[in-house]
N, C-alpha and C. Protein backbone atom coordinates (compact mmCIF):
# COMPACT_ATOMS: atom_id res chain seq x y z
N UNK A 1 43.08 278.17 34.29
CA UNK A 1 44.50 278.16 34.03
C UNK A 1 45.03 276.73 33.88
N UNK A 2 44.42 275.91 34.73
CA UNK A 2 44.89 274.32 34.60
C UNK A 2 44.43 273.58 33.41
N UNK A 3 43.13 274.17 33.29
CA UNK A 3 43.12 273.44 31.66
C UNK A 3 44.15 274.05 30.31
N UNK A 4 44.42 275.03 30.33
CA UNK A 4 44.97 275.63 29.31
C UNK A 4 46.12 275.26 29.53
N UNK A 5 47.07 275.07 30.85
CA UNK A 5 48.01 274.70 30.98
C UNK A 5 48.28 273.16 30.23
N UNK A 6 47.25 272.43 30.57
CA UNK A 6 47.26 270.78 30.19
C UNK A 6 46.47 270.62 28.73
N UNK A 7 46.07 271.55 28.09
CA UNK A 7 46.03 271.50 26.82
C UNK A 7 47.50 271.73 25.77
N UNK A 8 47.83 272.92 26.56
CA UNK A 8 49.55 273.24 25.95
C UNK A 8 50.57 272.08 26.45
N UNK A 9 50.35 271.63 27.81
CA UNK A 9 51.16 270.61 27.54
C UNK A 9 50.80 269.16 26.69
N UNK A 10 49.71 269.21 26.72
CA UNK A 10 49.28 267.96 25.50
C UNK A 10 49.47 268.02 23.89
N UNK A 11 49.44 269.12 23.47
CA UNK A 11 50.11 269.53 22.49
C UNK A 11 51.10 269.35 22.18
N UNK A 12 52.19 269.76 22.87
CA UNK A 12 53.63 270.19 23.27
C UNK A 12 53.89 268.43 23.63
N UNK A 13 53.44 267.70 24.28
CA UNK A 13 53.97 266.34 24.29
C UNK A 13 53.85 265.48 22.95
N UNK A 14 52.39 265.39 22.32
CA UNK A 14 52.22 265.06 20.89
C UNK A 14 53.18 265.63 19.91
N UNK A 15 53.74 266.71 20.35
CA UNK A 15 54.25 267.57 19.08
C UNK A 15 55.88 266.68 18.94
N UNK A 16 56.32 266.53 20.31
CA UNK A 16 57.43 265.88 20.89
C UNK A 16 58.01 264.46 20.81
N UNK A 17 56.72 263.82 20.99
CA UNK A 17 56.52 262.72 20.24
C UNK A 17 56.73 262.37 18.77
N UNK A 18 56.24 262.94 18.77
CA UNK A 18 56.66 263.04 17.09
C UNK A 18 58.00 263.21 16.25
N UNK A 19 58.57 264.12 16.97
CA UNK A 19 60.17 264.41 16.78
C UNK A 19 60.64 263.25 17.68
N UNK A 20 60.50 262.23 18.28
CA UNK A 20 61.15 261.36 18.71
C UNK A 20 60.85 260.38 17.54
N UNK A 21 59.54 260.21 16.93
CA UNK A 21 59.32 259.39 16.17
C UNK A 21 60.06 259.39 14.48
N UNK A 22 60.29 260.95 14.83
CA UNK A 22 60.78 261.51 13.20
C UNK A 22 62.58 261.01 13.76
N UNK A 23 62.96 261.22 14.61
CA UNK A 23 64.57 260.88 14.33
C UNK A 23 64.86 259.51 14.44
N UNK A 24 64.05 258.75 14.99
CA UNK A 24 63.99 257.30 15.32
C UNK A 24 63.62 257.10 13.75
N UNK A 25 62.97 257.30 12.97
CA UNK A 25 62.78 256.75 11.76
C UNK A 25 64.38 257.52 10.92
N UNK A 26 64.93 258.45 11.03
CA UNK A 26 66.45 258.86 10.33
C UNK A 26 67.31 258.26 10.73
N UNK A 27 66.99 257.91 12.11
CA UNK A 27 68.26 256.99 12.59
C UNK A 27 68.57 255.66 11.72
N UNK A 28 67.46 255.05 10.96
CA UNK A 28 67.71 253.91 10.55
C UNK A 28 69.18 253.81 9.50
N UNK A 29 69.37 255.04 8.78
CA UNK A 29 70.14 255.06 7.86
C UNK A 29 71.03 256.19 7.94
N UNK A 30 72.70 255.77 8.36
CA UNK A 30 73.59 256.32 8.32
C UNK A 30 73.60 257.86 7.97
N UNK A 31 73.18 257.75 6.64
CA UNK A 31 73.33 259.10 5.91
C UNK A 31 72.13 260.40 6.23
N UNK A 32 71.15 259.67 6.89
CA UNK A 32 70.09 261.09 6.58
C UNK A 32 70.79 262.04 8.07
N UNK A 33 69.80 263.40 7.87
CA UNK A 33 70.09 264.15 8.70
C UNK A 33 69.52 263.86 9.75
N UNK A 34 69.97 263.92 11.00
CA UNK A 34 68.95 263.70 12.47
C UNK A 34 68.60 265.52 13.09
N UNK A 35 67.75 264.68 13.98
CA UNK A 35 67.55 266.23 14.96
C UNK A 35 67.78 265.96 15.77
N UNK A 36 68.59 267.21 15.80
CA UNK A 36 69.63 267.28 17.42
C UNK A 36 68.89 267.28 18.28
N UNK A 37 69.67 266.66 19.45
CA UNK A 37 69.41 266.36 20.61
C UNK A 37 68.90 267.55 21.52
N UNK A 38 69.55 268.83 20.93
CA UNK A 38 68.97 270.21 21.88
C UNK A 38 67.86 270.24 21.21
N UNK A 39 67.34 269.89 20.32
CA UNK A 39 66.02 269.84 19.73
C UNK A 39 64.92 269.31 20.58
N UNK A 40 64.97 267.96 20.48
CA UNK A 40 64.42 267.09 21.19
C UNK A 40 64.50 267.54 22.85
N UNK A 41 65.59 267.54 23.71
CA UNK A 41 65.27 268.04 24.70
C UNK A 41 64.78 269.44 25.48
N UNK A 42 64.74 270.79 24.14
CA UNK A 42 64.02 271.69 24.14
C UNK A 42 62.77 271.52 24.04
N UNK A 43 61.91 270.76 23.56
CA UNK A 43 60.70 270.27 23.45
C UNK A 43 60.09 269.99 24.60
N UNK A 44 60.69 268.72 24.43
CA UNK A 44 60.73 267.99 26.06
C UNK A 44 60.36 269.29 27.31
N UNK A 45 61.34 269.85 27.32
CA UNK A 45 61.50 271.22 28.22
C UNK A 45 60.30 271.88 28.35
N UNK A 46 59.80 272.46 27.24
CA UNK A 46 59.16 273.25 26.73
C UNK A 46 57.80 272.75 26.69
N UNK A 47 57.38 271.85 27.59
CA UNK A 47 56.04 271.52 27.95
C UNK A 47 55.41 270.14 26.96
N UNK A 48 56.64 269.41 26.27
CA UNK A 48 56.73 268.24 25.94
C UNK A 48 57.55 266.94 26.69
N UNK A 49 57.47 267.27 27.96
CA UNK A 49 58.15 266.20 28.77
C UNK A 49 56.98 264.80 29.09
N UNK A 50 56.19 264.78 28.88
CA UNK A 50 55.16 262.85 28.84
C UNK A 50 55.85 262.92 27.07
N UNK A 51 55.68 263.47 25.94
CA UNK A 51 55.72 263.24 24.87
C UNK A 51 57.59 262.74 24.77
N UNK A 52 58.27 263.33 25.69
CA UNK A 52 60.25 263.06 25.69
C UNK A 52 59.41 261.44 26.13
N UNK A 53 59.10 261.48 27.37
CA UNK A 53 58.94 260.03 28.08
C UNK A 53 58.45 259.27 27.57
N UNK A 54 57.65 259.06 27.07
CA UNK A 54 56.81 258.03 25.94
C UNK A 54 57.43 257.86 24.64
N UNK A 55 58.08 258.56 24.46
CA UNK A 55 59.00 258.53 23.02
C UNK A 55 60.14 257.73 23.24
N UNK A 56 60.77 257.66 24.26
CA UNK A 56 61.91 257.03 24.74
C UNK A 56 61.44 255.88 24.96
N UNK A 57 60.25 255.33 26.14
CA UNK A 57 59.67 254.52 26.62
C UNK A 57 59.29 253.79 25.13
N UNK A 58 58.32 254.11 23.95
CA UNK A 58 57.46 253.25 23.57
C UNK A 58 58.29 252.83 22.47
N UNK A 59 59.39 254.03 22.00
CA UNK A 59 59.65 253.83 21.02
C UNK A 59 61.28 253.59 20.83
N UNK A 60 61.59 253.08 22.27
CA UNK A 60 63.32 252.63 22.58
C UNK A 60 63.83 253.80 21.72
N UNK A 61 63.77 255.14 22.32
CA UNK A 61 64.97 256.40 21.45
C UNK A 61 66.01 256.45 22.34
N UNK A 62 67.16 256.54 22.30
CA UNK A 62 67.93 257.01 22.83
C UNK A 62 67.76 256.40 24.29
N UNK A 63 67.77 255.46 24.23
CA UNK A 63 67.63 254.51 25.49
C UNK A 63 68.99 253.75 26.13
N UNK A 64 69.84 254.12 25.47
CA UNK A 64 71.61 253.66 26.05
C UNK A 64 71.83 254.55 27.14
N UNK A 65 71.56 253.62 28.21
CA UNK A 65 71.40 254.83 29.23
C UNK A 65 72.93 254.83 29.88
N UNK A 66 74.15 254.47 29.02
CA UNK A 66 75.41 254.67 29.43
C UNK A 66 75.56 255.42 28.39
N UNK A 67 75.29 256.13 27.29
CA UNK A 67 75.68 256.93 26.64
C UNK A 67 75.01 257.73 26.27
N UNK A 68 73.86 257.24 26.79
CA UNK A 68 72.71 258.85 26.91
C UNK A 68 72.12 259.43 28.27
N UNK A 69 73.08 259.49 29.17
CA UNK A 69 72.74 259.56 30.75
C UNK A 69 72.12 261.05 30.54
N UNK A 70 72.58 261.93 30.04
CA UNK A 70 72.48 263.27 30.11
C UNK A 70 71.12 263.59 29.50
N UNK A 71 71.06 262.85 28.77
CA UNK A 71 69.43 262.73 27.81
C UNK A 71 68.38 262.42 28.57
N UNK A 72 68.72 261.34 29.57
CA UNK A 72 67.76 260.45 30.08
C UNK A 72 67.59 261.66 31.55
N UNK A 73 68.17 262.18 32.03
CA UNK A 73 68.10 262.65 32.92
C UNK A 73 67.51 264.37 32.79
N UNK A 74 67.85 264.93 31.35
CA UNK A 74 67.03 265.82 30.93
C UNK A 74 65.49 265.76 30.86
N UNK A 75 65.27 264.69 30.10
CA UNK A 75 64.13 264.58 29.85
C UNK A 75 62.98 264.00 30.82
N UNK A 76 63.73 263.32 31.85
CA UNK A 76 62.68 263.10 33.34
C UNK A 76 63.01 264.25 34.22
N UNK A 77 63.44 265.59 34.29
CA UNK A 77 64.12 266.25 34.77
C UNK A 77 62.41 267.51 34.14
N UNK A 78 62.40 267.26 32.94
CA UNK A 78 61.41 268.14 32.39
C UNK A 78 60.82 267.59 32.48
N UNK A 79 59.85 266.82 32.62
CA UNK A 79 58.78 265.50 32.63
C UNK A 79 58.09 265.78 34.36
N UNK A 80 59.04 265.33 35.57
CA UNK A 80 58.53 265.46 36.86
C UNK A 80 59.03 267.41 37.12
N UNK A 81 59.39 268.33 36.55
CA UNK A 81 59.24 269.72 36.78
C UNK A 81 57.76 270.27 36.27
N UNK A 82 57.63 269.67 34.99
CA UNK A 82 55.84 269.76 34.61
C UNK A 82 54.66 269.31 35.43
N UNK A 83 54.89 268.44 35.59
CA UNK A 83 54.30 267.58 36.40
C UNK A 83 53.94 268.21 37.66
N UNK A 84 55.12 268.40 38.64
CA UNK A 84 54.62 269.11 39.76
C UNK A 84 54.24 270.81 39.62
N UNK A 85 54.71 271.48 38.74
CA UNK A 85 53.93 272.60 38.17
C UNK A 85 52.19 272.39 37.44
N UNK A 86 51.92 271.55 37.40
CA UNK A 86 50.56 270.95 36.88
C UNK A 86 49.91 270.58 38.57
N UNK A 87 50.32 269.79 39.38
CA UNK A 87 49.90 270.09 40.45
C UNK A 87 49.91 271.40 41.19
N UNK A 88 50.66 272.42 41.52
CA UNK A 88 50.84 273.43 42.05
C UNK A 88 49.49 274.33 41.23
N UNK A 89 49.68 274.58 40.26
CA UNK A 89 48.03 274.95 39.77
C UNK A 89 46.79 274.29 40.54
N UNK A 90 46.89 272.83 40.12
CA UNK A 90 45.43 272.25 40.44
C UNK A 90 45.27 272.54 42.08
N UNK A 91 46.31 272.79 42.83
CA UNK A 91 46.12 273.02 44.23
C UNK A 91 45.78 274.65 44.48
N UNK A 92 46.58 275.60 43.98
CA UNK A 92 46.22 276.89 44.04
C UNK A 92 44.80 277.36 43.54
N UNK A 93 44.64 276.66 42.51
CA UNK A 93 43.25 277.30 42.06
C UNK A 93 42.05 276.24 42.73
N UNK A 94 42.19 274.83 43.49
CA UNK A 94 40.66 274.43 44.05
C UNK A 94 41.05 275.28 45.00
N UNK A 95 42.13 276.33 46.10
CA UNK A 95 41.86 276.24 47.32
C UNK A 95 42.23 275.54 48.65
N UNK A 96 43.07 274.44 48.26
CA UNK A 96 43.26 273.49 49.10
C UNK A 96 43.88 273.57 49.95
N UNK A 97 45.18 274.37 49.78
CA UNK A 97 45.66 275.31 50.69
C UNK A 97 46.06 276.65 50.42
């Protein structure tokens, strides 16, 4: 279950990444269309939270963290909820307690 889990989320972060990388490249110019933000933080959500974090992190998205508090706090919000659901597996299934 833990691998399949951390395959879907590796997916799901690459996939995420990417849509950070795709609106960061629309952002350059006024006129194109962007992807919304429920976009991006559905992703994130949705078992793309390292891919929200690294997208923000590597690639300065939405990094005004006075006008993107809600963003920033979504997306580490889905990021450490994965995270400790990725542990809660690796502990249930060795046994450990």
């Amino acid at each position: 279950m833990l691998r399949v889990y951390l395959i879907f989320s590796g997916i799901m972060g690459i996939v995420t990444f990417l849509l950070f990388g795709i609106d960061k490249l629309l952002s350059k110019k006024e006129e194109n269309p962007r992807i919304p933000e429920i976009v991006l933080l559905g992703f994130s959500s949705f078992g793309g939270g390292l891919g929200g974090i690294l997208g923000r992190i590597l690639l300065h998205h939405k990094n005004n963290f006075k006008t993107k508090f809600h963003f920033a706090i979504g997306v580490w919000t889905a990021f450490l909820l994965q995270a400790a659901l990725a542990v809660y597996i690796f502990v249930s299934e060795s046994g450990i307690v």
